[in-house]
C-alpha atoms as a PDB file:
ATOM      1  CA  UNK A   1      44.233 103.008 125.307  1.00  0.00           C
ATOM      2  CA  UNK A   2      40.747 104.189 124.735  1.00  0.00           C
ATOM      3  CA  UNK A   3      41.153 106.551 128.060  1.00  0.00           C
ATOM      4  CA  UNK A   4      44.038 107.663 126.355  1.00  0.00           C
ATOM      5  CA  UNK A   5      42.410 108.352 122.861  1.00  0.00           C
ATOM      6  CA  UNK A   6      39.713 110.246 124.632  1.00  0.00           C
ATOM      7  CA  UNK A   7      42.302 112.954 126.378  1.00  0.00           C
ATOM      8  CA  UNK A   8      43.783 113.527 123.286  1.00  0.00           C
ATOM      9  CA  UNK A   9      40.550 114.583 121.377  1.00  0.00           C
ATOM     10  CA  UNK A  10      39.679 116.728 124.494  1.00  0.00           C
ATOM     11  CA  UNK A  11      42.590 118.593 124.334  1.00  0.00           C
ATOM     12  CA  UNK A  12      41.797 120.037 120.671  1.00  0.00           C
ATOM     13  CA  UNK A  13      39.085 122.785 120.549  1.00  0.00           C
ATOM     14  CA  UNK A  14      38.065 122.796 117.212  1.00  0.00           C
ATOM     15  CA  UNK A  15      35.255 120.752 116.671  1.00  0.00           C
ATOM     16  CA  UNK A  16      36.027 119.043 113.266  1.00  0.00           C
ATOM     17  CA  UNK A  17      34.741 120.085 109.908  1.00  0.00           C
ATOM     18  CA  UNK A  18      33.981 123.827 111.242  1.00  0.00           C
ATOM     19  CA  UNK A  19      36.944 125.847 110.615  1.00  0.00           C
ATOM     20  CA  UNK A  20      36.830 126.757 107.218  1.00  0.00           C
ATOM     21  CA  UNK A  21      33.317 128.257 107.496  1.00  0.00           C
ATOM     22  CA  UNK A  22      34.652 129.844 110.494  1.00  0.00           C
ATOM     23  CA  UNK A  23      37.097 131.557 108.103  1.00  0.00           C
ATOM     24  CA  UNK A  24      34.891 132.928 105.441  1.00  0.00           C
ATOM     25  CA  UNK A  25      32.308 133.490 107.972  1.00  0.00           C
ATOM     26  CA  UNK A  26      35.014 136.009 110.246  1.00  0.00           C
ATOM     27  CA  UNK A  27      36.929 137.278 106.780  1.00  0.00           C
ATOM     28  CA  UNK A  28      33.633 138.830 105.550  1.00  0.00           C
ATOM     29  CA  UNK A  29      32.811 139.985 109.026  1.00  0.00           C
ATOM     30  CA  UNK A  30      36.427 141.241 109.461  1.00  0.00           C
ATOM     31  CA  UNK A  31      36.286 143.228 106.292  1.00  0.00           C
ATOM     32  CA  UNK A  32      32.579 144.703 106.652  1.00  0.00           C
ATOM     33  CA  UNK A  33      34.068 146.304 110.056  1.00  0.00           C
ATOM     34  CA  UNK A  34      37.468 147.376 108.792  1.00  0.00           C
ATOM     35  CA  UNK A  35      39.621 144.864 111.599  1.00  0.00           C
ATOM     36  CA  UNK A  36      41.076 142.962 108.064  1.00  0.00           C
ATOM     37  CA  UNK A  37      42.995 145.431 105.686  1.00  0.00           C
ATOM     38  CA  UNK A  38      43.959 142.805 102.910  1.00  0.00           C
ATOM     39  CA  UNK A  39      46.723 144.742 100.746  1.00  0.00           C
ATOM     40  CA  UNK A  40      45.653 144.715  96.903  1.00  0.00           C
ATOM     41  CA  UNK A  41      48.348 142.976  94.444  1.00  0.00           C
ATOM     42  CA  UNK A  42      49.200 142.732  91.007  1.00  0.00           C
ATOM     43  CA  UNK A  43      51.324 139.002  90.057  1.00  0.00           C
ATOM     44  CA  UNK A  44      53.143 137.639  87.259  1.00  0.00           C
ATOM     45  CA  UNK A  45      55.501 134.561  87.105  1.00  0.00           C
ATOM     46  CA  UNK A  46      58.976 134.313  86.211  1.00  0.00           C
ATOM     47  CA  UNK A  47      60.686 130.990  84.780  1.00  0.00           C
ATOM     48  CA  UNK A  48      63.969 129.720  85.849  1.00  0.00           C
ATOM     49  CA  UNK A  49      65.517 126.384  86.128  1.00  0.00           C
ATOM     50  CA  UNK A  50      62.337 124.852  85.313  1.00  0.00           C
ATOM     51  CA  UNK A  51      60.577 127.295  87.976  1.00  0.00           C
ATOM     52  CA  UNK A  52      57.814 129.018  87.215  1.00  0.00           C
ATOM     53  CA  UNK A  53      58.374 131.517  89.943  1.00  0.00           C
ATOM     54  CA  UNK A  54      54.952 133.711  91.555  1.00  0.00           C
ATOM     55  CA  UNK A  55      56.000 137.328  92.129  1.00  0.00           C
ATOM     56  CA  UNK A  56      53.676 139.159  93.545  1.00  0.00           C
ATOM     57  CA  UNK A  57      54.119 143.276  93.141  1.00  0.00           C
ATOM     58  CA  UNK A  58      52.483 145.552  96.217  1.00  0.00           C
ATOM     59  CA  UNK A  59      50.279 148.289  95.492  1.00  0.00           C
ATOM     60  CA  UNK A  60      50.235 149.842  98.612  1.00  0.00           C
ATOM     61  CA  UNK A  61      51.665 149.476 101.983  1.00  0.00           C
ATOM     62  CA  UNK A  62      51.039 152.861 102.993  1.00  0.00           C
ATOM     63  CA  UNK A  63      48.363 151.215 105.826  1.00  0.00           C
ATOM     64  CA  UNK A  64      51.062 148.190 107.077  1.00  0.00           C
ATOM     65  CA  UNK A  65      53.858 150.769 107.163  1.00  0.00           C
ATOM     66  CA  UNK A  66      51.587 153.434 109.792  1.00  0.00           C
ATOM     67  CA  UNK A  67      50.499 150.621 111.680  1.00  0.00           C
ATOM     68  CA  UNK A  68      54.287 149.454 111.857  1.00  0.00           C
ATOM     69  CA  UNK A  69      55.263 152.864 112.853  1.00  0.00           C
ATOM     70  CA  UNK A  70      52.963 152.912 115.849  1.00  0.00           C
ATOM     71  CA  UNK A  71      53.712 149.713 117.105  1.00  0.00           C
ATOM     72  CA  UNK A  72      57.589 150.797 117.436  1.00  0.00           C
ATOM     73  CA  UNK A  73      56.200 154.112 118.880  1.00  0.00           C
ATOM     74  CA  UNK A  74      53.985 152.309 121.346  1.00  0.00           C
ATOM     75  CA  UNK A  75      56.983 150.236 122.248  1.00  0.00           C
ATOM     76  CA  UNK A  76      58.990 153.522 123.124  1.00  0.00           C
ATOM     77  CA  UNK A  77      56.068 155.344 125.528  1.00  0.00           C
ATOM     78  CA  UNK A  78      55.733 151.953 127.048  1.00  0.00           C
ATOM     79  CA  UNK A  79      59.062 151.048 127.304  1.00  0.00           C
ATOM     80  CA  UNK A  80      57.589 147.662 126.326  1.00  0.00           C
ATOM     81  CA  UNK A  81      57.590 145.718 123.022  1.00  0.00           C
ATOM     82  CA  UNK A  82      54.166 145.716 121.145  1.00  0.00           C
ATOM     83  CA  UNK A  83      52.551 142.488 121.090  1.00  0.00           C
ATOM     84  CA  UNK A  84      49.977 142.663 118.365  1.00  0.00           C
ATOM     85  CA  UNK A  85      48.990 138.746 119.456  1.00  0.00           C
ATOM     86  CA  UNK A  86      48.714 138.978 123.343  1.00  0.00           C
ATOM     87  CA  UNK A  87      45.963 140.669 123.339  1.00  0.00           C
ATOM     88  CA  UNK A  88      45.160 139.464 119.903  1.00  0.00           C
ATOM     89  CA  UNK A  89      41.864 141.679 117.668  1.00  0.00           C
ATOM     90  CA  UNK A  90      38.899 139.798 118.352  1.00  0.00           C
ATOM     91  CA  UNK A  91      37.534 141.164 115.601  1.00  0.00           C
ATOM     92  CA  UNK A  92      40.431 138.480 113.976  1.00  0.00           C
ATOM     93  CA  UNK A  93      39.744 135.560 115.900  1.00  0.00           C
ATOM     94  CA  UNK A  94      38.761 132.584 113.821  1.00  0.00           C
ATOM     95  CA  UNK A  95      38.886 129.795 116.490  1.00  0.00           C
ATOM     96  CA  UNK A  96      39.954 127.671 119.272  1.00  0.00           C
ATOM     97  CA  UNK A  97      42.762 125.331 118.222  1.00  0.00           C
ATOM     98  CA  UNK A  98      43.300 123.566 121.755  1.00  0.00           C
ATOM     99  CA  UNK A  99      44.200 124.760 125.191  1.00  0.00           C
ATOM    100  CA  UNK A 100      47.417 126.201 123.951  1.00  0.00           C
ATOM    101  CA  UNK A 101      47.075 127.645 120.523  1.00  0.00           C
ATOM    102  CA  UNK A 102      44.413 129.769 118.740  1.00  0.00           C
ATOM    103  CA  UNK A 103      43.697 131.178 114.841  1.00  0.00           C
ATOM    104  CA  UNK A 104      43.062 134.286 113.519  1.00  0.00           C
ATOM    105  CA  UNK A 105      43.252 136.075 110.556  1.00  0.00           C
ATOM    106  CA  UNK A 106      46.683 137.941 109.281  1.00  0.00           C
ATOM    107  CA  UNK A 107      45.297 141.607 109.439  1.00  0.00           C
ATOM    108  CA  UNK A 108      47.777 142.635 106.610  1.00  0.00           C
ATOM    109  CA  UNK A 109      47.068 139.873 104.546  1.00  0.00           C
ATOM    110  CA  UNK A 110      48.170 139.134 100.483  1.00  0.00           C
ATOM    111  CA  UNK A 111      47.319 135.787  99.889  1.00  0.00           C
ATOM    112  CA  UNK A 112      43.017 135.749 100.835  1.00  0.00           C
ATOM    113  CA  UNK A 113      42.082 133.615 103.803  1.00  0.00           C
ATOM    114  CA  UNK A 114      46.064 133.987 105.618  1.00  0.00           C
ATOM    115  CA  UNK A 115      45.501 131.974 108.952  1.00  0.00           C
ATOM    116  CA  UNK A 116      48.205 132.488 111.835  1.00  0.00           C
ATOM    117  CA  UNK A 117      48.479 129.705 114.506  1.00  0.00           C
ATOM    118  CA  UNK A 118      49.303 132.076 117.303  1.00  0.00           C
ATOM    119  CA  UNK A 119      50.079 130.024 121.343  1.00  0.00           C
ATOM    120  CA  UNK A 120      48.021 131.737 123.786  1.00  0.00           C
ATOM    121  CA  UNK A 121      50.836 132.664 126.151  1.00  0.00           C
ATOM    122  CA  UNK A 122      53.461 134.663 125.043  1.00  0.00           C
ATOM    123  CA  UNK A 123      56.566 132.126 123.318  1.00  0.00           C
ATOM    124  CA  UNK A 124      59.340 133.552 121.732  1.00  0.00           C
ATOM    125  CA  UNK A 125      59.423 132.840 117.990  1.00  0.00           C
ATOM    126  CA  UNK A 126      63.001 131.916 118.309  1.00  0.00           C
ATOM    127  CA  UNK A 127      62.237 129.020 120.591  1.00  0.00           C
ATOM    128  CA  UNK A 128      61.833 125.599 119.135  1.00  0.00           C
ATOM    129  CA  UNK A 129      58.425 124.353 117.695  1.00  0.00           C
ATOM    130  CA  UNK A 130      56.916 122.123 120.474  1.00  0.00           C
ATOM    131  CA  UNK A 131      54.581 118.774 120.140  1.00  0.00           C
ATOM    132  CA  UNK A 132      51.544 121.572 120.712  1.00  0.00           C
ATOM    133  CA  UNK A 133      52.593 123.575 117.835  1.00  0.00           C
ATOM    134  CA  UNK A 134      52.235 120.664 115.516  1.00  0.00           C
ATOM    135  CA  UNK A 135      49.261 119.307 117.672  1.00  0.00           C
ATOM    136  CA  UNK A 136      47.883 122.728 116.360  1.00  0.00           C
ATOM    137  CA  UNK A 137      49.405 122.648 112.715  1.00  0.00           C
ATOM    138  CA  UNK A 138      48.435 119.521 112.119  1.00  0.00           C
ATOM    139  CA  UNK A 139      44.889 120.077 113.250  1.00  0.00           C
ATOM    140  CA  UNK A 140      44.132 123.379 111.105  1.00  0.00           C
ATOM    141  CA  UNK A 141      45.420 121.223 108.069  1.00  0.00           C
ATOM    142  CA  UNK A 142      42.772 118.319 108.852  1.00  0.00           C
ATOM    143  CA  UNK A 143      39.884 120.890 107.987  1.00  0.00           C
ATOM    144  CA  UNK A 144      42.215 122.968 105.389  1.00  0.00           C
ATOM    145  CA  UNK A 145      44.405 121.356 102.340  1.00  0.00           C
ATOM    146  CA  UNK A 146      47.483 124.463 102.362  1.00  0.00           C
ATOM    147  CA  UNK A 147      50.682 124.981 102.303  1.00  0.00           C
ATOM    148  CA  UNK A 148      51.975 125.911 106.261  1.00  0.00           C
ATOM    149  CA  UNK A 149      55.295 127.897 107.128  1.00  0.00           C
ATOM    150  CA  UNK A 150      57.472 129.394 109.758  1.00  0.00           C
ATOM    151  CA  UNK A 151      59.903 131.933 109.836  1.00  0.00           C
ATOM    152  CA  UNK A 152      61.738 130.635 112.704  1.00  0.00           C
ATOM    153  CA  UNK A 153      64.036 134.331 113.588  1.00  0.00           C
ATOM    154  CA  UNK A 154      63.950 137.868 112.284  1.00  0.00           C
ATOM    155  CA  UNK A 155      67.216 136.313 109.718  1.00  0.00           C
ATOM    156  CA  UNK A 156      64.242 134.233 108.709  1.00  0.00           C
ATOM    157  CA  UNK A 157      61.632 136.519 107.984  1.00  0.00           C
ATOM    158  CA  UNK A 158      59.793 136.512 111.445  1.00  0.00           C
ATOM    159  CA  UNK A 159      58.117 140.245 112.103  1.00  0.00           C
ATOM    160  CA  UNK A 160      57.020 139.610 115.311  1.00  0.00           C
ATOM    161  CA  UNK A 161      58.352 137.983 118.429  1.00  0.00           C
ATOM    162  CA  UNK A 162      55.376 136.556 119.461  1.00  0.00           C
ATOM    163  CA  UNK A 163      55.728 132.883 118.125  1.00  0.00           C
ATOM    164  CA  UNK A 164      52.813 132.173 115.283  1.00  0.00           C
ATOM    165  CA  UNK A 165      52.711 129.419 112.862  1.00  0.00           C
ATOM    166  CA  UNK A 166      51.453 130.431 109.247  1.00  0.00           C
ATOM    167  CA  UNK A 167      48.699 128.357 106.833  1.00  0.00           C
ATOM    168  CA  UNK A 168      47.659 129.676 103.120  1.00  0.00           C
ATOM    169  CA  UNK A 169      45.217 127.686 101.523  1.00  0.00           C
ATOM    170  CA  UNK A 170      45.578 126.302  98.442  1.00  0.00           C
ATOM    171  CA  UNK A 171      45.538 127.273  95.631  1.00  0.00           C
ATOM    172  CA  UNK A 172      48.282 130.550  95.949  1.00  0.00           C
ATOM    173  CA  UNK A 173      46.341 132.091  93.184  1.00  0.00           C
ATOM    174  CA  UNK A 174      43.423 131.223  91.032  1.00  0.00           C
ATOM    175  CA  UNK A 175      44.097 128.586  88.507  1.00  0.00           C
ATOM    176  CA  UNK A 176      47.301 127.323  90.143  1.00  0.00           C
ATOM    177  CA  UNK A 177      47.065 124.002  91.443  1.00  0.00           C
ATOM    178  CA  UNK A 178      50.310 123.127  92.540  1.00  0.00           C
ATOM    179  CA  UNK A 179      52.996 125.514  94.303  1.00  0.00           C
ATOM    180  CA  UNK A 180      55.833 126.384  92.031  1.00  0.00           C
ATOM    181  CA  UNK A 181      58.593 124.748  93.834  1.00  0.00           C
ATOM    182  CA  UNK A 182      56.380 121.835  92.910  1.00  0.00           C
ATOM    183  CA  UNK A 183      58.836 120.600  89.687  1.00  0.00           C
ATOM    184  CA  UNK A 184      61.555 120.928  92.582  1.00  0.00           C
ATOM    185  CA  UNK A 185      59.982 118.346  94.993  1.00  0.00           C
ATOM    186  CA  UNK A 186      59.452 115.547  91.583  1.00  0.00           C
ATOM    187  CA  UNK A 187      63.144 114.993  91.877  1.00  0.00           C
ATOM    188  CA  UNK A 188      63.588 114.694  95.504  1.00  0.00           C
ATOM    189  CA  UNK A 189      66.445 112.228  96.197  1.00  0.00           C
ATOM    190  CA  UNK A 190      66.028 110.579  99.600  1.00  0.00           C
ATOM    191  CA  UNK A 191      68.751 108.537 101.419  1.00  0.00           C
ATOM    192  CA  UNK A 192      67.062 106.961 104.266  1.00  0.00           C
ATOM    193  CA  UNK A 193      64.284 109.399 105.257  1.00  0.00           C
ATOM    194  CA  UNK A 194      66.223 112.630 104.874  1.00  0.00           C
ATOM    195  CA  UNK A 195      65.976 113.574 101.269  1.00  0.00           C
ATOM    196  CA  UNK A 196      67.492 116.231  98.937  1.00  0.00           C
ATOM    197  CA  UNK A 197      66.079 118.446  95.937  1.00  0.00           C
ATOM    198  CA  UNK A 198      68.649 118.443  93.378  1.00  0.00           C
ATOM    199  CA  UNK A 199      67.018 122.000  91.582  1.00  0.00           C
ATOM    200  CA  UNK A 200      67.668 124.062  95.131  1.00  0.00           C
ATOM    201  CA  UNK A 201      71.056 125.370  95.138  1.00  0.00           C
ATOM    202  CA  UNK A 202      71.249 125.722  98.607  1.00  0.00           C
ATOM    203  CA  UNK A 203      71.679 123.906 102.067  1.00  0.00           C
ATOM    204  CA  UNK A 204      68.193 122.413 102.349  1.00  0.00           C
ATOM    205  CA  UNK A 205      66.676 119.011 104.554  1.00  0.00           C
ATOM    206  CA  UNK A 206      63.439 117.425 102.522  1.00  0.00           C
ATOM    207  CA  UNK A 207      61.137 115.146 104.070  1.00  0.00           C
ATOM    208  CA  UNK A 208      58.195 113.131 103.128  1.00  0.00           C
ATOM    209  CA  UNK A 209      54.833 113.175 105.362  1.00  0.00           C
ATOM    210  CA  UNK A 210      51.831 110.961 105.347  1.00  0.00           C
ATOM    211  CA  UNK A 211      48.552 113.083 104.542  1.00  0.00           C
ATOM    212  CA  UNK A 212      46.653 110.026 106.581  1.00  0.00           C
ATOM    213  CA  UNK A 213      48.300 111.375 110.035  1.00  0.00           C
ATOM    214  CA  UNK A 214      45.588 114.149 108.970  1.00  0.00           C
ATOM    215  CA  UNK A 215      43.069 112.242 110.596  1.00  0.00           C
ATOM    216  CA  UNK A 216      44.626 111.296 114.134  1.00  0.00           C
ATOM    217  CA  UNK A 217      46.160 115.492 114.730  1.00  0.00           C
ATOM    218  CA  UNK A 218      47.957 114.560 117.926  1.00  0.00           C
ATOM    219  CA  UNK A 219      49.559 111.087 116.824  1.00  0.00           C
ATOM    220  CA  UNK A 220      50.413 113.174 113.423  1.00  0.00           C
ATOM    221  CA  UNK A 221      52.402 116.183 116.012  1.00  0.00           C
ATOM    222  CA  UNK A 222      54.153 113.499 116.820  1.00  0.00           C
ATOM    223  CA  UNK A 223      56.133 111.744 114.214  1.00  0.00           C
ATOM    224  CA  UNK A 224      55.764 115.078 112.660  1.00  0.00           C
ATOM    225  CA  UNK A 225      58.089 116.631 115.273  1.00  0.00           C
ATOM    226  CA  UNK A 226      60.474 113.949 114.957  1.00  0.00           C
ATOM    227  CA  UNK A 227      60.688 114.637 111.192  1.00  0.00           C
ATOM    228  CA  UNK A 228      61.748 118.042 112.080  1.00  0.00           C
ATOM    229  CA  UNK A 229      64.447 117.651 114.434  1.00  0.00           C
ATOM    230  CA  UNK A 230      65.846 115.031 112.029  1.00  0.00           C
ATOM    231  CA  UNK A 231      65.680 117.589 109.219  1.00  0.00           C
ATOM    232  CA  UNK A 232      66.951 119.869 111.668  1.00  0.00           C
ATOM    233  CA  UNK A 233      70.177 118.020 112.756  1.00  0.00           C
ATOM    234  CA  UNK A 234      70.531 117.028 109.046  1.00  0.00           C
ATOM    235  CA  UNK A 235      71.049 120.912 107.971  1.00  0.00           C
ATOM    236  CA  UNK A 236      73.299 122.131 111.298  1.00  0.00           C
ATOM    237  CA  UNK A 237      70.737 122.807 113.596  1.00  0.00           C
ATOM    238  CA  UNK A 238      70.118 120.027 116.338  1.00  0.00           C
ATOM    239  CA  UNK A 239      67.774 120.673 118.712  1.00  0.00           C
ATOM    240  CA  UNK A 240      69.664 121.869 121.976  1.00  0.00           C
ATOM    241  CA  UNK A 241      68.069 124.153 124.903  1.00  0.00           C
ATOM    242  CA  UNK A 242      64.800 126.158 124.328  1.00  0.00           C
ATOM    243  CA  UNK A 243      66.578 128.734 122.300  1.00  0.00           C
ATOM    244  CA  UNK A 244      66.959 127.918 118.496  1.00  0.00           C
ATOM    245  CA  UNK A 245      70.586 127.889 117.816  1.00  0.00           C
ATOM    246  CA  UNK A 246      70.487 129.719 114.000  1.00  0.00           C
ATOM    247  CA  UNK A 247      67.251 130.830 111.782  1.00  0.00           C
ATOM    248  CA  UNK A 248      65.582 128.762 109.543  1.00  0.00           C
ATOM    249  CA  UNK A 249      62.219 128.326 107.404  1.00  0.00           C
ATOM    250  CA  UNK A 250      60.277 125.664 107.269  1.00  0.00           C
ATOM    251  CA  UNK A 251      57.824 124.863 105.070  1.00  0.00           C
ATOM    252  CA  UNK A 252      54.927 122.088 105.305  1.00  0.00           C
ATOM    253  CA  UNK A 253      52.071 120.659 103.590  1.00  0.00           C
ATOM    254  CA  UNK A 254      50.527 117.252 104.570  1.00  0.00           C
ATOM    255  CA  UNK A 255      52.702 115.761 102.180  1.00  0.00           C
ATOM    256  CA  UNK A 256      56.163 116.942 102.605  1.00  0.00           C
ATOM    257  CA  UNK A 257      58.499 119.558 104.990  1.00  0.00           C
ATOM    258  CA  UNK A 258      61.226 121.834 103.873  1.00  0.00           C
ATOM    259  CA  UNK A 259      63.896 123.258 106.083  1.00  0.00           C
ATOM    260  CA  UNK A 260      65.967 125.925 104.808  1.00  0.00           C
ATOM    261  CA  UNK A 261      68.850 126.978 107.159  1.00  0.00           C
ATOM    262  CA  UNK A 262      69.462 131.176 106.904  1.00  0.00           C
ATOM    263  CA  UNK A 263      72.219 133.347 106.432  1.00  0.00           C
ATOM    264  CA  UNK A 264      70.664 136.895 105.747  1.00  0.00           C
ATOM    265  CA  UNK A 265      67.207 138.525 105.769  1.00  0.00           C
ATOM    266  CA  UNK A 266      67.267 140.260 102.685  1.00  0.00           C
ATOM    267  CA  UNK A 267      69.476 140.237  99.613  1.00  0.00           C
ATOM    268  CA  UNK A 268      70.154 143.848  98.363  1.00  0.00           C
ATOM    269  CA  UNK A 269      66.688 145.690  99.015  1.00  0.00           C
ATOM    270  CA  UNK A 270      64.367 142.433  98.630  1.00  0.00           C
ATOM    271  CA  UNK A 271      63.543 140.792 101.589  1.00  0.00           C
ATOM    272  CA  UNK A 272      63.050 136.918 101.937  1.00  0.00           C
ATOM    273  CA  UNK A 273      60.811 134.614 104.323  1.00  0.00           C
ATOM    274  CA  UNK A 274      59.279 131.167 104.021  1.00  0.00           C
ATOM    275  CA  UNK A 275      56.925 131.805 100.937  1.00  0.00           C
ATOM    276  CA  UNK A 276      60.111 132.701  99.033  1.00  0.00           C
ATOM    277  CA  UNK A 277      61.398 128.902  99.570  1.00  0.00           C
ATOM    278  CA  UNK A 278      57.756 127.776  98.486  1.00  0.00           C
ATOM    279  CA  UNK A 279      58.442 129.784  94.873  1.00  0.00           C
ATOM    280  CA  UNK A 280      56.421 132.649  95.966  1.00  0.00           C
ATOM    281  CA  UNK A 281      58.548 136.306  96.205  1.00  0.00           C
ATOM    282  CA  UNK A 282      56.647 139.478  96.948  1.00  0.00           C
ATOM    283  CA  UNK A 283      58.280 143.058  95.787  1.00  0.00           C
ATOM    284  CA  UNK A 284      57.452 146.013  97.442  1.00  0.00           C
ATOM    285  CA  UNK A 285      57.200 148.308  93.850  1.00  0.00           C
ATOM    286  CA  UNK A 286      58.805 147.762  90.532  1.00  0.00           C
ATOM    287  CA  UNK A 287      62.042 148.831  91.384  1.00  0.00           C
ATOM    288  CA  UNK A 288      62.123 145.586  93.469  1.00  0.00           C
ATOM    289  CA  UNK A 289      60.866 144.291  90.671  1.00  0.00           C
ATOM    290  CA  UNK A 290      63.168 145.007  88.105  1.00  0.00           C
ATOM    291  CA  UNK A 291      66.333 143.934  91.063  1.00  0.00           C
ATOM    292  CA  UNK A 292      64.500 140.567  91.071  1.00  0.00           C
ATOM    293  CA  UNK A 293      64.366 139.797  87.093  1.00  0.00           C
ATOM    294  CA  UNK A 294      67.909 141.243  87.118  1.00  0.00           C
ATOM    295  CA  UNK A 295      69.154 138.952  89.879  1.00  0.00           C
ATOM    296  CA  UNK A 296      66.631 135.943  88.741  1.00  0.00           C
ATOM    297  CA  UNK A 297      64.718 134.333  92.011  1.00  0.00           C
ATOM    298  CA  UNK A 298      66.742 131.299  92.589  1.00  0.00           C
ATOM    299  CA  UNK A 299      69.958 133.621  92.439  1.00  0.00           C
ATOM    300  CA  UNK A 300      68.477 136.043  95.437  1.00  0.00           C
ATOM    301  CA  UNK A 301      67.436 132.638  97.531  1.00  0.00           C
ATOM    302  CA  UNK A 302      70.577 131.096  96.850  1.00  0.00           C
ATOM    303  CA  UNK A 303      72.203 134.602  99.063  1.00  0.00           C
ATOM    304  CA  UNK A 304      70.047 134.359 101.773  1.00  0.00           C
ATOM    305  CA  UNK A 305      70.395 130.891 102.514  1.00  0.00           C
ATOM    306  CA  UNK A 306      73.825 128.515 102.684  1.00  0.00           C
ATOM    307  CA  UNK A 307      75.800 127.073 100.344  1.00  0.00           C
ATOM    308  CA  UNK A 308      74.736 123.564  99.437  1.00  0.00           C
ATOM    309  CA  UNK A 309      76.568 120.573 100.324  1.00  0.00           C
ATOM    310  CA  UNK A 310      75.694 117.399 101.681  1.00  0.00           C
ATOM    311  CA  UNK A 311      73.568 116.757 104.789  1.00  0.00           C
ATOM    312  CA  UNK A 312      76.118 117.829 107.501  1.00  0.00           C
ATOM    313  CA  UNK A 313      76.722 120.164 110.289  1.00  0.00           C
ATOM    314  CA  UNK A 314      77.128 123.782 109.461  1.00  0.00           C
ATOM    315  CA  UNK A 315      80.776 124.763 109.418  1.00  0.00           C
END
């Protein structure tokens, strides 16, 4: 057992309590050298159902949408898709996760401190999180108390192929303890271990985690990633193949997880991915903006995912 104990610590990197003064150490480096080009917001919240929703309005994307334009024009010369994670900036690089993952900063980042959990070789993002992704999660959240996504498919938010876990620390904006969905999670109704949130109006799985299985990372990936192909099954999705078999998000914290089946990307002009779920939205102007106060949050969500029902199968 102890022989046994003793593989599993060797096969995480990071040597505990060092990553988060790896990540202000390599944001302030990243930024003094221009390799991190954080995009500047303005926020304001919007109530509904309870909801105190966090919209965040862009104030320039002129930098993301260039570098997005070269990528696809890279892909065309090369006849190859652009991989902005294999090779990955180093300039980025936070640190070694374990043999098969890595962190580094989100170059375009909104929320400061936006960690991805990249895999070192090249994984679809349409495959099926493995015990290593969670092995890696679950060992970024030991050292860093945030809220951790996925946007598994481009239906689901996912902007590159390449397949990258996500981690913003807490809290989403000064001042802000809790996440908005937060009211949403009090009333979670549970029948066996699968539980429901009454306030979401659409096809959701809930689930309960236990922020001690911070402490043992590899026993914690786990019965973490049996949670998730529970939740999984529960919403239409069982775990078949390598190949997911429809998008999702999932949301995480050491707490709880969230799976939210997809139908759509975007409703009318305002796209959607995992931080939506979590009660955050992000607008790209205030044309957006004015679509999203029209529509109210919950409304827009409630188009992108399924209708809700009970935990069954998809029809």
């Amino acid at each position: 057992m102890l022989e046994q104990e003793q593989k599993e610590r060797e096969a995480i990197a990071l040597k505990p309590g060092t990553l988060w003064t790896r990540v202000i150490e390599q944001t302030q480096y990243a930024l003094e050298c221009g390799s991190l080009q954080s995009i500047a917001t303005d926020y304001q919240f919007i109530e509904q159902d309870g909801i105190s929703f966090l919209v965040r309005i862009l104030s320039n994307l002129t930098r993301k949408d260039e570098a997005k334009k070269q990528q696809e024009q890279s892909s065309v010369t090369s006849g190859k898709e652009f991989n902005p994670f294999l090779p990955y900036e180093k300039d980025l690089f936070v640190a070694d996760l374990s043999d098969t993952h890595l962190c580094i900063l989100n170059k375009y980042n909104v929320v400061p401190h936006h960690l991805l959990i990249i895999t070192r070789d090249f994984e679809d993002q349409e495959s099926w999180l493995t015990l290593q992704d969670f092995e890696a999660l679950w060992t970024t959240l030991a050292e860093i108390d945030g809220l951790a996504f996925y946007n598994g498919g481009k239906t689901a938010g996912a902007s590159q192929r390449h397949k990258h876990l996500q981690v913003v620390p807490f809290p989403l904006v000064p001042g802000e303890a809790s996440i908005p969905i937060a009211p949403a999670l009090s009333s979670a109704q549970f029948q066996d271990s699968l539980g429901k949130l009454p306030k979401l109006p659409f096809l959701h799985g809930f689930a309960k985690l236990d922020p001690a299985w911070a402490n043992s990372p590899t026993k914690a990936a786990k019965a973490t990633r049996e949670c998730y192909r529970g939740l999984l099954e529960a919403v239409g999705l069982p775990v078949e193949g390598d190949r997911q078999s429809g998008a999702y998000n999932l949301l995480a914290t050491r707490e709880w997880m969230l799976v939210i089946p997809r139908s759509q990307e975007s409703f009318e002009s305002i796209a959607v991915n995992s931080l939506g779920f979590a009660g955050a939205m992000l607008v790209r102007n205030e044309q957006q903006l004015e679509l999203l106060k029209q529509y109210n949050p919950m409304t827009i969500l409630r188009n992108v995912a399924y209708p809700q029902q009970s935990l069954k199968q998809l029809q």
